[in-house]
N, C-alpha and C. Protein backbone atom coordinates (compact mmCIF):
# COMPACT_ATOMS: atom_id res chain seq x y z
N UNK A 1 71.56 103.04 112.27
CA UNK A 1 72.68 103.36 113.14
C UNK A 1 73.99 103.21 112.36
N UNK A 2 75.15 104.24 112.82
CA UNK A 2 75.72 104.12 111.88
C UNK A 2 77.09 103.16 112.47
N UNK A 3 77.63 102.33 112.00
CA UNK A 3 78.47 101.78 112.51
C UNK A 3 80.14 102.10 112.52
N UNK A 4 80.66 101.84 113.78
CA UNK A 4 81.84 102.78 114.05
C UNK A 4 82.93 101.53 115.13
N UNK A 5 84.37 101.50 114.60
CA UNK A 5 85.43 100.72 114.93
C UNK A 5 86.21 101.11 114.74
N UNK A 6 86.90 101.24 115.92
CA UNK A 6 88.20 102.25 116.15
C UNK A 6 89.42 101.18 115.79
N UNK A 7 89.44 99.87 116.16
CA UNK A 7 90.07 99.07 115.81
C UNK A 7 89.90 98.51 114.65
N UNK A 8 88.77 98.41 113.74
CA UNK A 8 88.82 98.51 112.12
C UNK A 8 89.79 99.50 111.10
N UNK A 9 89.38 100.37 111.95
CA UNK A 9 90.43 102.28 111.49
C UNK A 9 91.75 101.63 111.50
N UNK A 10 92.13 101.16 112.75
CA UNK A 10 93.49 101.07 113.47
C UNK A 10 94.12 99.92 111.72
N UNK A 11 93.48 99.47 111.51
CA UNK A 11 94.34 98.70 110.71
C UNK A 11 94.74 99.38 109.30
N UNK A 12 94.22 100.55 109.28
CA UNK A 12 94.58 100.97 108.31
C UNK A 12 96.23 101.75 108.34
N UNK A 13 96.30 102.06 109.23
CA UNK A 13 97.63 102.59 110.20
C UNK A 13 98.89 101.24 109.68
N UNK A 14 98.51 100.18 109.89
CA UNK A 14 99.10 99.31 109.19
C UNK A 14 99.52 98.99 108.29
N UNK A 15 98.97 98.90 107.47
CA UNK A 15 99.66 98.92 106.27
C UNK A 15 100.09 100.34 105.28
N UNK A 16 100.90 99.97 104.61
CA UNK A 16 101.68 100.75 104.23
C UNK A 16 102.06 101.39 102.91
N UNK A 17 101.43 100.30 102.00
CA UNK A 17 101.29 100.80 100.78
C UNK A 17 99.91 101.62 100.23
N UNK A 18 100.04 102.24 99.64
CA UNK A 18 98.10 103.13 99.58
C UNK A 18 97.19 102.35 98.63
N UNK A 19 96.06 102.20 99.00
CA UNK A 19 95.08 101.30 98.28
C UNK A 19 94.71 101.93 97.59
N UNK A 20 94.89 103.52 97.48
CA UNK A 20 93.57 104.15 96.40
C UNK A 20 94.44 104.31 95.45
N UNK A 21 95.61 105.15 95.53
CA UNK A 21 96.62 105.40 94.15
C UNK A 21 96.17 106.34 92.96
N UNK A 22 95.66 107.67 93.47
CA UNK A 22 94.85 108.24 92.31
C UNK A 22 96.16 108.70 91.65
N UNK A 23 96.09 108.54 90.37
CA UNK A 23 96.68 109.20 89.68
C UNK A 23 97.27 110.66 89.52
N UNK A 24 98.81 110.71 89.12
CA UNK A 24 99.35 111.58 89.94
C UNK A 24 99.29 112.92 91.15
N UNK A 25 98.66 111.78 91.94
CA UNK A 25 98.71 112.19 93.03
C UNK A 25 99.31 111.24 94.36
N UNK A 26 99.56 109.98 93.96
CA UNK A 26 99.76 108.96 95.03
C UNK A 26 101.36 109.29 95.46
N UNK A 27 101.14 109.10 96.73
CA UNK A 27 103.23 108.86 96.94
C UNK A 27 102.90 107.35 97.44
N UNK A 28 102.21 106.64 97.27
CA UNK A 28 102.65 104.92 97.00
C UNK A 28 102.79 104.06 98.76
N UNK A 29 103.82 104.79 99.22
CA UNK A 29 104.20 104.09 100.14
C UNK A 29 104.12 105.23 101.23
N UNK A 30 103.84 104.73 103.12
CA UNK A 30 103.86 105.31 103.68
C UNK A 30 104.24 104.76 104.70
N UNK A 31 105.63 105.00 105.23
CA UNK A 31 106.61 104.77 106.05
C UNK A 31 105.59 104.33 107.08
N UNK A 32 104.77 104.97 108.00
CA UNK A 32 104.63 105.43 108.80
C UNK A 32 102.99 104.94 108.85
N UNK A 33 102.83 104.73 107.89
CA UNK A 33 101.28 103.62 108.13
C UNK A 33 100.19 104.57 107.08
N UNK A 34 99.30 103.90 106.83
CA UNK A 34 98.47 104.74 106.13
C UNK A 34 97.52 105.56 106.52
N UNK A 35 96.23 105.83 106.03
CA UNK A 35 95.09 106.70 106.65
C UNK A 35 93.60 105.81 106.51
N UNK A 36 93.17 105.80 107.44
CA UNK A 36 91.87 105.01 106.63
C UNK A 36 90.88 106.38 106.07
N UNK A 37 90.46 106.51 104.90
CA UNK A 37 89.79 107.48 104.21
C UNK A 37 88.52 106.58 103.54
N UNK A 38 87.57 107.19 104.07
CA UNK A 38 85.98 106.82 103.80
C UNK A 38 85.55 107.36 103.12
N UNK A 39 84.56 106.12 102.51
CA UNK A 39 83.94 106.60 101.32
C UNK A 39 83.10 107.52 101.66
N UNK A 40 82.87 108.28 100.18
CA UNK A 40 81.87 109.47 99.54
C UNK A 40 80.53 109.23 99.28
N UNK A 41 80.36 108.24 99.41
CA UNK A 41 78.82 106.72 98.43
C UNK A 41 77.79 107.14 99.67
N UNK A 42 76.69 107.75 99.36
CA UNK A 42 75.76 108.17 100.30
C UNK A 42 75.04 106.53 100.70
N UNK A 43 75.50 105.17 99.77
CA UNK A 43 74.51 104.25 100.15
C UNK A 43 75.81 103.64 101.31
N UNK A 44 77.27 104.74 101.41
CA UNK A 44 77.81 103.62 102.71
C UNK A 44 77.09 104.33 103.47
N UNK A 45 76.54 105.10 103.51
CA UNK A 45 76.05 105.36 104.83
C UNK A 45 76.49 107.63 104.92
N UNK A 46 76.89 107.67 103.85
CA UNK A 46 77.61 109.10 103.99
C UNK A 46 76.64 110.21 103.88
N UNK A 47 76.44 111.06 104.73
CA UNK A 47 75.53 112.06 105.00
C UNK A 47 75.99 113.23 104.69
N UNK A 48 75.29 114.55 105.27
CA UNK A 48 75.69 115.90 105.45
C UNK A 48 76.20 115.84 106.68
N UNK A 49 77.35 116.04 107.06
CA UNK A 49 77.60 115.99 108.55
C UNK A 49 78.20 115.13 109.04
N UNK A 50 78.45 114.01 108.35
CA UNK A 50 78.84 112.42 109.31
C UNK A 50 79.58 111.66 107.65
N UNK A 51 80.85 111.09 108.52
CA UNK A 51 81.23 110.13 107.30
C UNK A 51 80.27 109.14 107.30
N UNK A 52 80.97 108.17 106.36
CA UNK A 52 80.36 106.73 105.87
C UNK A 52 80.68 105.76 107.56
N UNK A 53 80.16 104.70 107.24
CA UNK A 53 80.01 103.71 108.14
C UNK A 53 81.88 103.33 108.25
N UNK A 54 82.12 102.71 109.29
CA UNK A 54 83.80 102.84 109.38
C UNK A 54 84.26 101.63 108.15
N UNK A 55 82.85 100.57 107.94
CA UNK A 55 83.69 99.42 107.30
C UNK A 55 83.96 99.81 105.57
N UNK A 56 83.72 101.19 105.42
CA UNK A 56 83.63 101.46 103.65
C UNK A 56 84.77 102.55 103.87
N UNK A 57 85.78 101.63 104.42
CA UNK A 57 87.14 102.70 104.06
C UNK A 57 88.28 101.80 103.01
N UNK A 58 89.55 103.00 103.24
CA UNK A 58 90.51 101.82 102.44
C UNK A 58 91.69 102.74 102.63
N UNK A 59 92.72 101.89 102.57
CA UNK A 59 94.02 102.91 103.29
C UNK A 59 94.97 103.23 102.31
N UNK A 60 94.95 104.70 102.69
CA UNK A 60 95.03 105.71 101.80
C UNK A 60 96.56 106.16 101.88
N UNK A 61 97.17 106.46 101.41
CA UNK A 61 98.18 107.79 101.44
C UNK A 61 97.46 109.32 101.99
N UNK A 62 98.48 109.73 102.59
CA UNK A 62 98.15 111.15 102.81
C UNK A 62 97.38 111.94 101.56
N UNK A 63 98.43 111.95 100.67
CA UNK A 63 97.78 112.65 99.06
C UNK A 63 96.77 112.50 99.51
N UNK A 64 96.37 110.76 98.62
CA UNK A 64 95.25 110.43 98.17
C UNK A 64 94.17 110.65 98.90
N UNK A 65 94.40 110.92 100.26
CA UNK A 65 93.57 110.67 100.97
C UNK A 65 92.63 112.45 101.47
N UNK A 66 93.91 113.15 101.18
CA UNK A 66 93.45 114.57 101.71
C UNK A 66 93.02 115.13 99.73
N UNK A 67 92.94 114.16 98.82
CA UNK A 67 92.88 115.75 97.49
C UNK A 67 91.53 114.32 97.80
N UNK A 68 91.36 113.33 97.60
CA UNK A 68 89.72 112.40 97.45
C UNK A 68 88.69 113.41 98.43
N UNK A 69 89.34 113.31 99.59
CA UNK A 69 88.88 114.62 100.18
C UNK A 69 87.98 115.70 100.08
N UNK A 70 88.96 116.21 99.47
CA UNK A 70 89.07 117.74 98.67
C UNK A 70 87.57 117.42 97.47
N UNK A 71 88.45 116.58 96.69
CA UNK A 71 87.34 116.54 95.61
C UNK A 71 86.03 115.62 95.28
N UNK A 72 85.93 114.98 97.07
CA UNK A 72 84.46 114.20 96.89
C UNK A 72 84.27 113.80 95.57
N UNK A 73 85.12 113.12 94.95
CA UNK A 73 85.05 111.91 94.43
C UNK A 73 84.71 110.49 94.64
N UNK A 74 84.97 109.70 93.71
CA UNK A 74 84.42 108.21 93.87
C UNK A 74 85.71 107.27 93.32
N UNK A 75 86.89 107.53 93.52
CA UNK A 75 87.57 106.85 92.31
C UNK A 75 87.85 105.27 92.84
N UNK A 76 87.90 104.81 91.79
CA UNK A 76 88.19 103.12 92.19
C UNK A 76 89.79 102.73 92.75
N UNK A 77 89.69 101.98 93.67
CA UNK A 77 90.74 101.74 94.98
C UNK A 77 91.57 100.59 93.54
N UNK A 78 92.95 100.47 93.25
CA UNK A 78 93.11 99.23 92.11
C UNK A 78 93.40 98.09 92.79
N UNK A 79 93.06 97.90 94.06
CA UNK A 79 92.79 96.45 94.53
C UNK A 79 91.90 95.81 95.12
N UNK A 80 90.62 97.37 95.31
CA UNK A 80 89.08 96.61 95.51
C UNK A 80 89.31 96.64 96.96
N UNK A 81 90.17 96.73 97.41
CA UNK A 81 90.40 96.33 99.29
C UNK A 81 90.12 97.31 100.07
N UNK A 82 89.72 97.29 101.24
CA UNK A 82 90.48 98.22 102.22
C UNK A 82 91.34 98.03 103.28
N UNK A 83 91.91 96.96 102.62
CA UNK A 83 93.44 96.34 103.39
C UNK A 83 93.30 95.97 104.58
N UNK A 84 91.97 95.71 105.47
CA UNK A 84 91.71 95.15 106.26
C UNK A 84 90.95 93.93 106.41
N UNK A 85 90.62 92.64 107.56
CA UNK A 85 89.89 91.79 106.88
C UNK A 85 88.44 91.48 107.74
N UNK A 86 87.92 92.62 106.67
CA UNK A 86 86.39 92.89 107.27
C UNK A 86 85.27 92.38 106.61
N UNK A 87 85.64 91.19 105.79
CA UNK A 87 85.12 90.56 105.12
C UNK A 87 84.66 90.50 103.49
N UNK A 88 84.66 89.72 102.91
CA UNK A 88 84.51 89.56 101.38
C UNK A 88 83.31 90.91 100.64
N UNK A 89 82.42 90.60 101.17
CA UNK A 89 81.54 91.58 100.78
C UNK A 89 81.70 92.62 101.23
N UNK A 90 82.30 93.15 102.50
CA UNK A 90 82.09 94.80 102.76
C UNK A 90 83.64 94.85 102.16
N UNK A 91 84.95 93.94 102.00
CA UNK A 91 86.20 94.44 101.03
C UNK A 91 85.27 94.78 99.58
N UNK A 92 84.28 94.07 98.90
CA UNK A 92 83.85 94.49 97.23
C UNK A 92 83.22 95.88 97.47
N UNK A 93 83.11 95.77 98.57
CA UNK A 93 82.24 97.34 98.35
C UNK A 93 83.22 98.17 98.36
N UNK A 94 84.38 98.19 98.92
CA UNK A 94 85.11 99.69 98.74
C UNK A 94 85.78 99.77 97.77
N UNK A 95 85.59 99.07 96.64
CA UNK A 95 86.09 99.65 95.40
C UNK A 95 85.94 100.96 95.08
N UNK A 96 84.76 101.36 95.16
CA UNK A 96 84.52 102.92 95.39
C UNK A 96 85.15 103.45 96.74
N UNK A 97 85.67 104.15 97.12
CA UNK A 97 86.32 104.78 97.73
C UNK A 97 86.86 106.15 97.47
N UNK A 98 86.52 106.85 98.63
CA UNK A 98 87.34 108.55 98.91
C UNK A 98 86.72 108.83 100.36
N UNK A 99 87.50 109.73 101.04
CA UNK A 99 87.83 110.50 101.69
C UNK A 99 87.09 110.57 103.07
């Protein structure tokens, strides 16, 4: 089953600086809250059809969040977080992170 928290999401809205930061592509800061963007990693849980499980996100910038997207990538988040506190082990897992 795949697991899903609307109020896990919600915190990504919160904060404000972007966790993923891909290279020139980040605008860094987002007035206005971030995006939570889920991982690509078929072992979070990511299918044909269905994102990852909600806790393998990390908050994104718009950019980062719509080209990780785009290019189903894997790139590493440079603070390992997903800026929420969903615990030690599911924060190490989203080092990998996109879209």
């Amino acid at each position: 089953m795949i697991y899903r928290d609307r109020k896990l999401l919600d915190l990504a809205h919160q904060v404000t600086e972007c966790q993923l930061q891909l290279p020139g592509v980040c605008q860094g800061h987002s007035a206005h809250g971030c995006e939570p963007a889920h991982s690509n990693q078929q072992r979070h849980g990511k299918g044909m059809g269905h994102k990852a499980e909600d806790i393998f996100h990390v908050a994104a910038c718009h950019a980062c969040h719509a080209s990780s997207t785009r290019a189903g990538a894997s790139p590493r988040s440079r603070s390992g977080t997903s800026g929420s506190t969903a615990g030690s082990e599911r924060s190490r897992s989203t080092c990998e992170m996109a879209g």
